[in-house]
C-alpha atoms as a PDB file:
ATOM      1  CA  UNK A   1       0.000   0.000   0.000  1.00  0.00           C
ATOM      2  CA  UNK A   2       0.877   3.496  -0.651  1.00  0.00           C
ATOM      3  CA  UNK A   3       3.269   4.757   2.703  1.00  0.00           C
ATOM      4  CA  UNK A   4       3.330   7.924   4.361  1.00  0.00           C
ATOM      5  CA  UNK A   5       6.513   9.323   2.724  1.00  0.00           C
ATOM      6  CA  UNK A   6       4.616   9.669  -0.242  1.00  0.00           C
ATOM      7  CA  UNK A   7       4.806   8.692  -4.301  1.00  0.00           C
ATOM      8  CA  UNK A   8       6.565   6.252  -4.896  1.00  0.00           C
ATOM      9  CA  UNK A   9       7.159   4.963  -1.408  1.00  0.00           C
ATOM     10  CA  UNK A  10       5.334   1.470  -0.616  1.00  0.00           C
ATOM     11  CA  UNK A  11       4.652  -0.029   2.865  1.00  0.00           C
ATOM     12  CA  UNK A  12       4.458  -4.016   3.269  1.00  0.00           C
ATOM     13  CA  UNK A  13       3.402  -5.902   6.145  1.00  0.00           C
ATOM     14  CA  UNK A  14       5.491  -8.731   7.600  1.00  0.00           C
ATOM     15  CA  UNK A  15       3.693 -11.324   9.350  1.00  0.00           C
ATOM     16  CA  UNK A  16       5.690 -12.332  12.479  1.00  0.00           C
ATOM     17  CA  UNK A  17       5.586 -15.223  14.872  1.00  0.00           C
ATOM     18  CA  UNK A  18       3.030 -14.823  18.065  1.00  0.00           C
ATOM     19  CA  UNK A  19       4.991 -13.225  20.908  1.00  0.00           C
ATOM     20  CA  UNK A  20       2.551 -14.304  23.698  1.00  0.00           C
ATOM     21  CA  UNK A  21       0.780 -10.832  23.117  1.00  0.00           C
ATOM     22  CA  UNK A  22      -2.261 -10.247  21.386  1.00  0.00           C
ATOM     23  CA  UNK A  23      -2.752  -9.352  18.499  1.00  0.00           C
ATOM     24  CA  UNK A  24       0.331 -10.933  16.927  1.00  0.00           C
ATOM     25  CA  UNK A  25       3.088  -8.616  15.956  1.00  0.00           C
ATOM     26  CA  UNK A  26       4.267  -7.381  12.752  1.00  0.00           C
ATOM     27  CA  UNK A  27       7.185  -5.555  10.533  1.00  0.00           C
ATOM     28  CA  UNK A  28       7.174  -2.749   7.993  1.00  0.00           C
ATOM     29  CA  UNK A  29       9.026  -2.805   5.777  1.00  0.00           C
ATOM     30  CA  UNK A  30       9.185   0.696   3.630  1.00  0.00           C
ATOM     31  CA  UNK A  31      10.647   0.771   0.347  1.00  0.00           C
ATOM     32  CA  UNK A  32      10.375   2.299  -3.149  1.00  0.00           C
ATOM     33  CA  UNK A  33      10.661   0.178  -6.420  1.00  0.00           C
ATOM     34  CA  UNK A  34      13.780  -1.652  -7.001  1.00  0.00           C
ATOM     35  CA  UNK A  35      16.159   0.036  -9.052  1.00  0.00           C
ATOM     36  CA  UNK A  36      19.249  -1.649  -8.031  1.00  0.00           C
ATOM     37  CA  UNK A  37      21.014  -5.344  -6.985  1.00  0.00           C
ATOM     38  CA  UNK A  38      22.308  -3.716  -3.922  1.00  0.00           C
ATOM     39  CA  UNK A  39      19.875  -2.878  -1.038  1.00  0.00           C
ATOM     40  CA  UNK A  40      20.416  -1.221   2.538  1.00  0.00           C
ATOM     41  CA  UNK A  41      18.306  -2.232   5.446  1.00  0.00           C
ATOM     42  CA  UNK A  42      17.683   0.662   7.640  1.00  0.00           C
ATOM     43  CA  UNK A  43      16.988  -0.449  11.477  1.00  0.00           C
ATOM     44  CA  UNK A  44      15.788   2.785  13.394  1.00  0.00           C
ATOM     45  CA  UNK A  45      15.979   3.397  17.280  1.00  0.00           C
ATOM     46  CA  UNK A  46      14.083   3.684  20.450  1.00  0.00           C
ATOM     47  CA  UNK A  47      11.240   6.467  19.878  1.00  0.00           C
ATOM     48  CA  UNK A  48      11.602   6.457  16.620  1.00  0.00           C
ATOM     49  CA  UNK A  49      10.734   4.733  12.834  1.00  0.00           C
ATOM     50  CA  UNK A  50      12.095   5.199   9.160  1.00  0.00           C
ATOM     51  CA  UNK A  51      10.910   8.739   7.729  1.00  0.00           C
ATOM     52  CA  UNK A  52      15.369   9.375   6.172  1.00  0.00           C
ATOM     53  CA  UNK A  53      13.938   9.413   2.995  1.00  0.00           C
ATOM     54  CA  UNK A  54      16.847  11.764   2.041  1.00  0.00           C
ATOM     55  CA  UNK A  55      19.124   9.167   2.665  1.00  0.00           C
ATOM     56  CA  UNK A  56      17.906   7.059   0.637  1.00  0.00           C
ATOM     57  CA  UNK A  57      17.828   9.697  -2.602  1.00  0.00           C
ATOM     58  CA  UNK A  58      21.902   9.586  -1.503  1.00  0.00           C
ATOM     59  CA  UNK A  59      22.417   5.886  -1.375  1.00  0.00           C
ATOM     60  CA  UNK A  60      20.469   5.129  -4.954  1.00  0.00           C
ATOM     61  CA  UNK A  61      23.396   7.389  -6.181  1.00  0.00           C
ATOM     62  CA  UNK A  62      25.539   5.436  -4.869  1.00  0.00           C
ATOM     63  CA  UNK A  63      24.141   2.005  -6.287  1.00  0.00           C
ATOM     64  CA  UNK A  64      21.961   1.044  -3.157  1.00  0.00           C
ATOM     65  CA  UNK A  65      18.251   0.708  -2.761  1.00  0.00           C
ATOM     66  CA  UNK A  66      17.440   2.181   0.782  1.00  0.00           C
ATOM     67  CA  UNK A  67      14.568   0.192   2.703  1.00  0.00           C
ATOM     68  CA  UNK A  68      13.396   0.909   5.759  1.00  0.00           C
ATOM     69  CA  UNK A  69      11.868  -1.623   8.327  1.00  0.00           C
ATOM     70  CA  UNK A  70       9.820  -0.329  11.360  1.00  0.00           C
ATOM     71  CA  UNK A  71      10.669  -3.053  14.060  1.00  0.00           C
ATOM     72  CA  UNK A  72       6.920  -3.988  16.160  1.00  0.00           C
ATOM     73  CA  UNK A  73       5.596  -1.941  17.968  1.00  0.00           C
ATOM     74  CA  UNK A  74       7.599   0.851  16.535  1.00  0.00           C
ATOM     75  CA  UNK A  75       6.186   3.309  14.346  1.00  0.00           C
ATOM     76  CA  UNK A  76       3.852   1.761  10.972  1.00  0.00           C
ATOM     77  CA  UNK A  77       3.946  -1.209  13.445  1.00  0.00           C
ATOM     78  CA  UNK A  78       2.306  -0.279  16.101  1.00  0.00           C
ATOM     79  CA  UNK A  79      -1.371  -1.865  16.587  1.00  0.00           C
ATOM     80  CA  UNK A  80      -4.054  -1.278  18.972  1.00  0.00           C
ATOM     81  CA  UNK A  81      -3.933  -3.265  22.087  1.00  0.00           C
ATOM     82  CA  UNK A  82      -0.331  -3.831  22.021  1.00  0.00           C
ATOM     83  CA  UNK A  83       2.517  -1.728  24.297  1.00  0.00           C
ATOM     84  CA  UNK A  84       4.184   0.499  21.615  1.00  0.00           C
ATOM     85  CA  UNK A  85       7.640   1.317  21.372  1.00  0.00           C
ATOM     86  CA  UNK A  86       9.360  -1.304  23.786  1.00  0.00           C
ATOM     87  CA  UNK A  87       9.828  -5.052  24.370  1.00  0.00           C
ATOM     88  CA  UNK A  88      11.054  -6.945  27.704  1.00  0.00           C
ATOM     89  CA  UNK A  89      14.163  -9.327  25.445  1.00  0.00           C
ATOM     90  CA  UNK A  90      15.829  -7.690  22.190  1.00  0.00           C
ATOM     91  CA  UNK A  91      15.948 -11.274  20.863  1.00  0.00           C
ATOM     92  CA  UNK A  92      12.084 -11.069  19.632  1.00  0.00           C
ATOM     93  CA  UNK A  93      13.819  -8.223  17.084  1.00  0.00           C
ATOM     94  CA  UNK A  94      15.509 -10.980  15.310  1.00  0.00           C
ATOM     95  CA  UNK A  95      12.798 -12.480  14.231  1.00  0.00           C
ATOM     96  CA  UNK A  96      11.924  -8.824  12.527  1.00  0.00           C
ATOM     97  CA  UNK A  97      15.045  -8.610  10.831  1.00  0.00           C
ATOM     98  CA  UNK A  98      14.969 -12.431   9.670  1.00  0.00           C
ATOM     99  CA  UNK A  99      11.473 -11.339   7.984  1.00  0.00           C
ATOM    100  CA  UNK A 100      12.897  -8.019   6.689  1.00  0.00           C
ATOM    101  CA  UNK A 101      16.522  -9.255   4.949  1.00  0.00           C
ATOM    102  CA  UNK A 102      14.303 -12.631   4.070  1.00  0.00           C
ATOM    103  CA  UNK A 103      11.929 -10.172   1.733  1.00  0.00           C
ATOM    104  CA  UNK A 104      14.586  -7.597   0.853  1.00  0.00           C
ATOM    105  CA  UNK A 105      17.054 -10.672  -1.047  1.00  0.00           C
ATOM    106  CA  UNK A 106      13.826 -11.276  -2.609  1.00  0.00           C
ATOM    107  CA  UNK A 107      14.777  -8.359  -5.097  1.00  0.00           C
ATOM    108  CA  UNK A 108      18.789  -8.089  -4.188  1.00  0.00           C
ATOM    109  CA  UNK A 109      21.775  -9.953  -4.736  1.00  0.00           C
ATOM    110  CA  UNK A 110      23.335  -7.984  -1.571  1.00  0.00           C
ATOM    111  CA  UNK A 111      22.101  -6.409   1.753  1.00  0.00           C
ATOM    112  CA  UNK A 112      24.000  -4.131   3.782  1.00  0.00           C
ATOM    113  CA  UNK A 113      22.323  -3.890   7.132  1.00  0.00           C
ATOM    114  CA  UNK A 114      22.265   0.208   8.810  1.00  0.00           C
ATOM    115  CA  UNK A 115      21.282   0.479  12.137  1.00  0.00           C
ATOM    116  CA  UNK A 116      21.112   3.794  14.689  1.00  0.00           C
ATOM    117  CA  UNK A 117      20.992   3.935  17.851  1.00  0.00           C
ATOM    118  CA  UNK A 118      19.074   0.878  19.917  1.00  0.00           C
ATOM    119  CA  UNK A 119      18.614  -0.181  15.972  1.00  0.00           C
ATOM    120  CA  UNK A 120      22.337  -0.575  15.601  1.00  0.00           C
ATOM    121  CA  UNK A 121      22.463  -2.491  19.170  1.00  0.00           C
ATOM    122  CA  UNK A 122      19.881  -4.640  17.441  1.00  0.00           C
ATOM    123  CA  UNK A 123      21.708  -5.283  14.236  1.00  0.00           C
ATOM    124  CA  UNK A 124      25.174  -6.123  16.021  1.00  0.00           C
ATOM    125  CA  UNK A 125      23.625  -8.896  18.193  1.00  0.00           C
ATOM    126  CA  UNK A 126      21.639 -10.274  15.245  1.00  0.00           C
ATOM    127  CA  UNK A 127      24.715  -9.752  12.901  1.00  0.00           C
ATOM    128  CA  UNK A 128      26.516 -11.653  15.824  1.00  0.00           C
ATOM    129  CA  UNK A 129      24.107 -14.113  16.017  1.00  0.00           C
ATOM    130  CA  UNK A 130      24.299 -14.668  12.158  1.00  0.00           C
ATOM    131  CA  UNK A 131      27.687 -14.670  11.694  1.00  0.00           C
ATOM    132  CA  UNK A 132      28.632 -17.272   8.977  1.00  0.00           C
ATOM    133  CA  UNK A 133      24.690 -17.305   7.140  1.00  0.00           C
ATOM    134  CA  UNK A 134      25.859 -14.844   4.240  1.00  0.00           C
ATOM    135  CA  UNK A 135      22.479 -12.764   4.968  1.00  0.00           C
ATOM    136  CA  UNK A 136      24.283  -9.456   5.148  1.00  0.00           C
ATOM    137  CA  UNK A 137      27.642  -8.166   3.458  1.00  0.00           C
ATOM    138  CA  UNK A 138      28.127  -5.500   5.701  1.00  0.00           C
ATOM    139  CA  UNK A 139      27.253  -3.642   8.323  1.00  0.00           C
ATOM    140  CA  UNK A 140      26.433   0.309   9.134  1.00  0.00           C
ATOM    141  CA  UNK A 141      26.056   1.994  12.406  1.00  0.00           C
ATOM    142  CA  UNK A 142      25.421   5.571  12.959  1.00  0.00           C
ATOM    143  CA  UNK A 143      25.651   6.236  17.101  1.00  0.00           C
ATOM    144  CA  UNK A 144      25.111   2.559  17.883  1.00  0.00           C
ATOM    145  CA  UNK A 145      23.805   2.502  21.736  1.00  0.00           C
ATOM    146  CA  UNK A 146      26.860  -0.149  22.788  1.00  0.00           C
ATOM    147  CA  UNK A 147      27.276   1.171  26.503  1.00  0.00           C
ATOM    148  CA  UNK A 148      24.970   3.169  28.912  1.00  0.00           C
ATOM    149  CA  UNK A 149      25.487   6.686  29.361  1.00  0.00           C
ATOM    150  CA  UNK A 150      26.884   7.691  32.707  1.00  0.00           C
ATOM    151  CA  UNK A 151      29.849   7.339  34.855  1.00  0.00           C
ATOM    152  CA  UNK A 152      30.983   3.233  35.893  1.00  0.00           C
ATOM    153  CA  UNK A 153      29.561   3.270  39.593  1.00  0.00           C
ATOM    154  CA  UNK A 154      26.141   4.202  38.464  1.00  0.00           C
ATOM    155  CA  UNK A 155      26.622   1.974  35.655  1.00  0.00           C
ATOM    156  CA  UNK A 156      27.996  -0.652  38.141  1.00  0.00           C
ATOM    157  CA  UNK A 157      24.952   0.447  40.327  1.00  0.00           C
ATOM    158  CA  UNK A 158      21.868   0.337  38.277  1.00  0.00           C
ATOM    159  CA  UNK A 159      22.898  -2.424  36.071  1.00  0.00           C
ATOM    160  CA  UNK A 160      22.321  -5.138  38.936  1.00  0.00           C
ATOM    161  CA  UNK A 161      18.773  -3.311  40.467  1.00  0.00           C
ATOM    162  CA  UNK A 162      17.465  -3.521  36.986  1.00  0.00           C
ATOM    163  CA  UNK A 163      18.091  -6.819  35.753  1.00  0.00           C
ATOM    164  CA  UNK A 164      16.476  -7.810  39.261  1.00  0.00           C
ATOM    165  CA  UNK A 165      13.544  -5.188  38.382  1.00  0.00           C
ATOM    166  CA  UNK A 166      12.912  -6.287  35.308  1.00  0.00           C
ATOM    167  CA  UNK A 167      12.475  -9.918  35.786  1.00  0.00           C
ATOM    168  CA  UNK A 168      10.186  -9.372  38.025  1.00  0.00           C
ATOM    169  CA  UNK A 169       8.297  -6.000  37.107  1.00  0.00           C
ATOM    170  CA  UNK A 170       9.376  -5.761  33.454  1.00  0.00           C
ATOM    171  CA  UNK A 171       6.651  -3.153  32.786  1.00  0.00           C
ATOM    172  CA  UNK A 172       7.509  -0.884  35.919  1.00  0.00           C
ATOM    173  CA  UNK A 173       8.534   2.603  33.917  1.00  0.00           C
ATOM    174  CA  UNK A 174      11.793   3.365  35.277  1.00  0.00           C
ATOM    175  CA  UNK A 175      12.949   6.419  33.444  1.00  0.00           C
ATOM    176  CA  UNK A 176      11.736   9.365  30.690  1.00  0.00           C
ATOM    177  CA  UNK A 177      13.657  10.716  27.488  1.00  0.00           C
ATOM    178  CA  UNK A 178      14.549  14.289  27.417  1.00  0.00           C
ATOM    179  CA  UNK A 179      12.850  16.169  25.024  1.00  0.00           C
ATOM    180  CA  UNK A 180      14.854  18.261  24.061  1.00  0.00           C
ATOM    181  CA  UNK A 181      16.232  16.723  21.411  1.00  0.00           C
ATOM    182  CA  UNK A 182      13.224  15.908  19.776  1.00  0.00           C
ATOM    183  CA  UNK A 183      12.261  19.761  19.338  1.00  0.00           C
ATOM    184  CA  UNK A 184      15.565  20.834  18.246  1.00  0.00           C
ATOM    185  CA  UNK A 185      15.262  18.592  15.653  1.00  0.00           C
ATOM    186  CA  UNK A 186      11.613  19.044  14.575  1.00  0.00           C
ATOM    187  CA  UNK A 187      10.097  21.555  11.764  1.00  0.00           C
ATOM    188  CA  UNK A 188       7.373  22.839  14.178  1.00  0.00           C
ATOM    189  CA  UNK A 189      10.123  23.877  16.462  1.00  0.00           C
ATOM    190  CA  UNK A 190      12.921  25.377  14.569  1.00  0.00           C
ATOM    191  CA  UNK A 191      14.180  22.191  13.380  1.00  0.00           C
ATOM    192  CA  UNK A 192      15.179  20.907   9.823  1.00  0.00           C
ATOM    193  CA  UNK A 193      12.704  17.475   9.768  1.00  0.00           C
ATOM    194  CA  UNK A 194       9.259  16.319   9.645  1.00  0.00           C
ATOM    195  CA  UNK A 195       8.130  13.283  10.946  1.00  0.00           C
ATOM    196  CA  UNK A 196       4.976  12.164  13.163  1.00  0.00           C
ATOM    197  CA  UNK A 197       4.809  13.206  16.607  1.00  0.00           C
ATOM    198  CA  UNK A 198       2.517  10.439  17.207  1.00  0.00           C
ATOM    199  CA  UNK A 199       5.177   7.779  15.975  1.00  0.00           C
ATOM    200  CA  UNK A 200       8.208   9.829  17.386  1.00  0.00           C
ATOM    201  CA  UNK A 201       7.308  11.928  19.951  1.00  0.00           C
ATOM    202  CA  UNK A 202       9.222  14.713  21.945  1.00  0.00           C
ATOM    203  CA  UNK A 203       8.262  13.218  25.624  1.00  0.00           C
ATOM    204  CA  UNK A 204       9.495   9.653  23.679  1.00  0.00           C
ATOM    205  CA  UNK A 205       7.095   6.858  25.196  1.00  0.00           C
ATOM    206  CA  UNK A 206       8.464   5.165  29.019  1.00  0.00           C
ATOM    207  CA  UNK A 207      11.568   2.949  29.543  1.00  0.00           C
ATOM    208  CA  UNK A 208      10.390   0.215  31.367  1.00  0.00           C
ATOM    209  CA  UNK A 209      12.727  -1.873  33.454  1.00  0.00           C
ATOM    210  CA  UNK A 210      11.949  -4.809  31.319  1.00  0.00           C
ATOM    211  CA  UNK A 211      13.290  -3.068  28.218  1.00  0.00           C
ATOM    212  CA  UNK A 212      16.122  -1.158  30.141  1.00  0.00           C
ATOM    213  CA  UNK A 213      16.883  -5.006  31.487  1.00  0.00           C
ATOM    214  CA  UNK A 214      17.432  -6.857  27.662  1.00  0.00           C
ATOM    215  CA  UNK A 215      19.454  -3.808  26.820  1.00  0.00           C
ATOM    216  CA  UNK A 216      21.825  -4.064  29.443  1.00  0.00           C
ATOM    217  CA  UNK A 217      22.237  -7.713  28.856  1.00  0.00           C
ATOM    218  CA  UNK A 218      22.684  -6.459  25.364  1.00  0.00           C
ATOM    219  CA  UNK A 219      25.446  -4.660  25.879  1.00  0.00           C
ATOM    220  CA  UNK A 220      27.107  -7.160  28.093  1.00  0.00           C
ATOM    221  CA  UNK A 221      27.138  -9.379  25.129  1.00  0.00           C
ATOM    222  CA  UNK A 222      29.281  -6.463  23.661  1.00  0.00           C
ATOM    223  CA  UNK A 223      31.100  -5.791  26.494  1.00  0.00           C
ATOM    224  CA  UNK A 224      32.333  -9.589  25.752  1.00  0.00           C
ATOM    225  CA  UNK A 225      32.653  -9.327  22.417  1.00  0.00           C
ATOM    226  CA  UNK A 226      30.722 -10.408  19.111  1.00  0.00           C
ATOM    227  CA  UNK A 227      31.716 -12.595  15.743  1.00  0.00           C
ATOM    228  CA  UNK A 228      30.573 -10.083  13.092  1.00  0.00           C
ATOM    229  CA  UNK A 229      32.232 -11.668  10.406  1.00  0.00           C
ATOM    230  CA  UNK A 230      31.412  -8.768   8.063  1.00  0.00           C
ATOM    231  CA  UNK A 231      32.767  -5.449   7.071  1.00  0.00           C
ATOM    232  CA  UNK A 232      31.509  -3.225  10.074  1.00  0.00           C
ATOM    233  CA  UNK A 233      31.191   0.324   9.694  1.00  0.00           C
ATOM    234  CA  UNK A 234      31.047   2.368  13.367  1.00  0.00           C
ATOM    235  CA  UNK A 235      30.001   6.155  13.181  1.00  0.00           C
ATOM    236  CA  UNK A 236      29.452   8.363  15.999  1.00  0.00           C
ATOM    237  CA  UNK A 237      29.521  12.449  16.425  1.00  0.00           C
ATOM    238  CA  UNK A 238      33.248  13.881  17.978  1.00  0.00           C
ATOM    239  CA  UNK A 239      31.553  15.255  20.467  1.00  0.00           C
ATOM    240  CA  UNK A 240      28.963  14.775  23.429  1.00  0.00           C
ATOM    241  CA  UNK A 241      26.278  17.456  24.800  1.00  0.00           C
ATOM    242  CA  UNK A 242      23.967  17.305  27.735  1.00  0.00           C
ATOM    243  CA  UNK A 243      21.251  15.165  27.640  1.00  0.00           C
ATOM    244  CA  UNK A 244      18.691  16.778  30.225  1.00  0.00           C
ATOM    245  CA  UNK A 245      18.670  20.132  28.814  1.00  0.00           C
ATOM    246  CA  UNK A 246      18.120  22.343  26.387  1.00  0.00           C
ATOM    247  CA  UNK A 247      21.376  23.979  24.609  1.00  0.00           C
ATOM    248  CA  UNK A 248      22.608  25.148  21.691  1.00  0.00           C
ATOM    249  CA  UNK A 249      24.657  22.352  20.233  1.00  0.00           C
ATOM    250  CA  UNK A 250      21.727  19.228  20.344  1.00  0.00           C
ATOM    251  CA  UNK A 251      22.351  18.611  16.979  1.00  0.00           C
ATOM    252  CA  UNK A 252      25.921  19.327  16.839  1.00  0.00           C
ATOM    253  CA  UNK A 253      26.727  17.439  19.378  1.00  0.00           C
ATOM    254  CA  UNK A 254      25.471  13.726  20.473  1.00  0.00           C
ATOM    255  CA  UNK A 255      23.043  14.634  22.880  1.00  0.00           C
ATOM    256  CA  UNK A 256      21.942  11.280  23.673  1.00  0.00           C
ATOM    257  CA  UNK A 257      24.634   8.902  24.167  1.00  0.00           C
ATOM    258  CA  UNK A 258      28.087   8.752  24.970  1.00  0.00           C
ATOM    259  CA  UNK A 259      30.676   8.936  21.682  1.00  0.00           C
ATOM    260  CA  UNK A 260      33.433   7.896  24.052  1.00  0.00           C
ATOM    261  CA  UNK A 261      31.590   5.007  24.721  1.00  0.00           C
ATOM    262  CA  UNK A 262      30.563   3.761  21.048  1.00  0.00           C
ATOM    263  CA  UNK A 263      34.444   4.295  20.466  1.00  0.00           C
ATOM    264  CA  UNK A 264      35.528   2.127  23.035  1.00  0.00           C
ATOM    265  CA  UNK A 265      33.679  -0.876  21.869  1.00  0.00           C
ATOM    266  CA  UNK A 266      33.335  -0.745  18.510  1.00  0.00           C
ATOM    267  CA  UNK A 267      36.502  -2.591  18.110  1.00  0.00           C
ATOM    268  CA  UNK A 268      34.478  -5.691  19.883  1.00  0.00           C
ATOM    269  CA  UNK A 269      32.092  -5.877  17.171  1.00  0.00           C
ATOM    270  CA  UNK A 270      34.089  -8.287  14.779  1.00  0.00           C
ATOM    271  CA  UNK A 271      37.964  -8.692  13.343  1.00  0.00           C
ATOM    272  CA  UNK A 272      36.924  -6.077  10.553  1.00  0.00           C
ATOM    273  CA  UNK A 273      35.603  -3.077  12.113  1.00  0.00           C
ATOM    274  CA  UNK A 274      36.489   0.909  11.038  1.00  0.00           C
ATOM    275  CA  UNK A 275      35.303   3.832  13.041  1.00  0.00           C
ATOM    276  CA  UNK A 276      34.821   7.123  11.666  1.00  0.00           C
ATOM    277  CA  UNK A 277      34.299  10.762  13.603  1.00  0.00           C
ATOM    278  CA  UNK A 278      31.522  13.129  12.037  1.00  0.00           C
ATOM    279  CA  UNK A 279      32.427  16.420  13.267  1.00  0.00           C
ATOM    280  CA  UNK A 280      29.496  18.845  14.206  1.00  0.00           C
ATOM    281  CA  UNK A 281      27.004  15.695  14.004  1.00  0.00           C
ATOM    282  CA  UNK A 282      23.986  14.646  15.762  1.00  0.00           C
ATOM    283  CA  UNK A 283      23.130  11.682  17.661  1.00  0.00           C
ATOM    284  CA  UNK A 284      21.477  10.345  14.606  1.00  0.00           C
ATOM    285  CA  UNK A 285      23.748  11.635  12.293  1.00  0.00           C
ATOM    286  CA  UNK A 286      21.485  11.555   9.291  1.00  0.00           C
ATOM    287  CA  UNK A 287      19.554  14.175  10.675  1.00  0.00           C
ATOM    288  CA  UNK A 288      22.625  16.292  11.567  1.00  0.00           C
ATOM    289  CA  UNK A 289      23.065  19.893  10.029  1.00  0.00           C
ATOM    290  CA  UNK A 290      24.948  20.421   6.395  1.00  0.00           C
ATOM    291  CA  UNK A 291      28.049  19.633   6.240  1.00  0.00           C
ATOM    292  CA  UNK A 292      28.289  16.906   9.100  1.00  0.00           C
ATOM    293  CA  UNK A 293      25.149  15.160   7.402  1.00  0.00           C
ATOM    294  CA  UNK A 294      26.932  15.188   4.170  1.00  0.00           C
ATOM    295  CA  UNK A 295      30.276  13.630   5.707  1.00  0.00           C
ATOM    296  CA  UNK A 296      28.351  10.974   7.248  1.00  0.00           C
ATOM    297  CA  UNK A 297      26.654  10.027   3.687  1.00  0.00           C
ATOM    298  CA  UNK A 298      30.115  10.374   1.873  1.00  0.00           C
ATOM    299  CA  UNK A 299      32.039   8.027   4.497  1.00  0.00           C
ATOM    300  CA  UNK A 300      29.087   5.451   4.274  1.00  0.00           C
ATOM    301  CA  UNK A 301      29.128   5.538   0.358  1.00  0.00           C
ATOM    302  CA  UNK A 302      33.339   5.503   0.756  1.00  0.00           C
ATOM    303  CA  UNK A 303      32.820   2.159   3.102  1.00  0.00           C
ATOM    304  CA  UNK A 304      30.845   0.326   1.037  1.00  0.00           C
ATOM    305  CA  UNK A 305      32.858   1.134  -2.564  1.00  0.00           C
ATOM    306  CA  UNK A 306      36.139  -0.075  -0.687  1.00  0.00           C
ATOM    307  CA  UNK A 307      34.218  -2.874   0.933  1.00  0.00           C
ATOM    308  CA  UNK A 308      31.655  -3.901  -1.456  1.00  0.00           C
ATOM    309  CA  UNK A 309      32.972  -2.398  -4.558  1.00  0.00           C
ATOM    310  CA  UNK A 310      31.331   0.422  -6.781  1.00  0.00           C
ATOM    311  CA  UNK A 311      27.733  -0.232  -7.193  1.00  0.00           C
END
């Protein structure tokens, strides 16, 4: 059926297995009609759903089809009756992405799998937990949540409380997003974007301890270290800004998460990692102001010509 994004832009339904919650989940997958052998699976993060459409109009040059899947519960996924915008074990998200790179080599010879954010936590574990299926042929990650922001002893502090918490009350909400990142980058409040504030918006939706416990685990899988055994591409901003206010440089700056962070464990990914430093870029650094957005397109297109070859 005809998608939100407009002409030319096609949304598709994935069925996906019952989760033990009713009604039974589903993908999106987003995509415009194939032009090329070469796709890129976008995986977005937490409060949030595919609506980069400009990032797809640079990829095509580049050789790539871009599609976009909207994980359940997230975004063109969401349906009545069901929590939106969080699960209590990242795991049921590889199921999504089996469905998604399943129906995207339907049309392509070769997937590269992009993930931001929680997204890019999600595609390293399932990347991990694929290694040697020849699904994907590389792997993107723009600000890839690997760590949790903060200094070690609350780290070392919270990590054990919540994985007790959320066994046992996985849908206690534990924390709220800022939202002050959302409105800086938002048309109706000075920012450069549009997307829907129902699907993605400012306040975000709760972290429950349920959720907050499968991505620490998460990232104690990392903290170990994964198998990728594909050409892995790590981006993050050079710089971080404060996450519980408002200031000047939220989109210069990665106001989320913690760049030091994504550095220090992106060589844990796989044997064949590179990491790259936007300057001046946002936490998603698609959505960053000209010219960091542009130097985060040019070193993914540079990756995957030296990795993939030309498309």
């Amino acid at each position: 059926m005809d998608d939100v994004l407009g002409p030319g832009w096609t949304a598709r339904t994935l069925a996906l297995p019952p989760d033990g919650r009713a009604p039974d989940p589903v993908a999106t997958l987003v995509h415009r009609p194939p032009r090329h052998r070469r796709a890129v699976l976008y995986v977005h993060g937490f409060v949030d759903y595919f609506f980069q459409a400009h990032v797809a109009d640079a990829l095509d040059e580049a050789g790539y089809d871009l599609v976009g899947v909207d994980l359940r519960d997230y975004g063109r996924s969401i349906r009545p009756g069901r929590t939106p915008n969080t699960t209590n074990d990242l795991a049921v998200h590889a199921q999504d992405l089996d469905a998604a790179v399943r129906a995207v080599r339907e049309d392509h010879d070769e997937v590269v799998l992009l993930g931001h954010s929680t997204g890019g936590l999600v595609a390293a574990l399932w990347a991990d937990a694929r290694a040697g299926d020849g699904l994907v042929d590389a792997v993107v990650l723009n600000s890839p949540w690997l760590d949790l922001r903060g200094n070690v002893v609350e780290r070392r502090v919270l990590t054990p409380v919540v994985d007790v918490v959320g066994r046992f009350a996985p849908d206690l909400v534990v924390a709220h997003l800022g939202e002050h990142y959302g409105r800086a980058l938002h048309s109706s409040t000075g920012g450069e974007w549009e997307y829907d504030l129902a699907w993605k918006p400012f306040e975000g939706f709760p972290v429950t301890a349920g959720f907050l416990r499968t991505v620490r685990r998460g990232h104690a899988r990392v903290a170990r270290g994964l198998h990728i055994d594909v050409p892995v591409l790590v981006l993050a901003s050079d710089a971080n800004g404060p996450d519980d206010r408002w200031h000047d440089a939220l989109v210069t700056t990665d106001s989320v998460l913690d760049v030091r962070q994504i550095a220090a464990r992106a060589p844990l990914l796989g044997p064949d990692v590179t990491f790259v430093e936007v300057p001046g870029g946002a936490h998603d650094l698609a959505l960053s102001p000209a010219p960091a957005r542009e130097r985060y397109l040019d070193e993914v297109r540079r990756f995957l010509d030296a990795r993939l070859g030309p498309g």
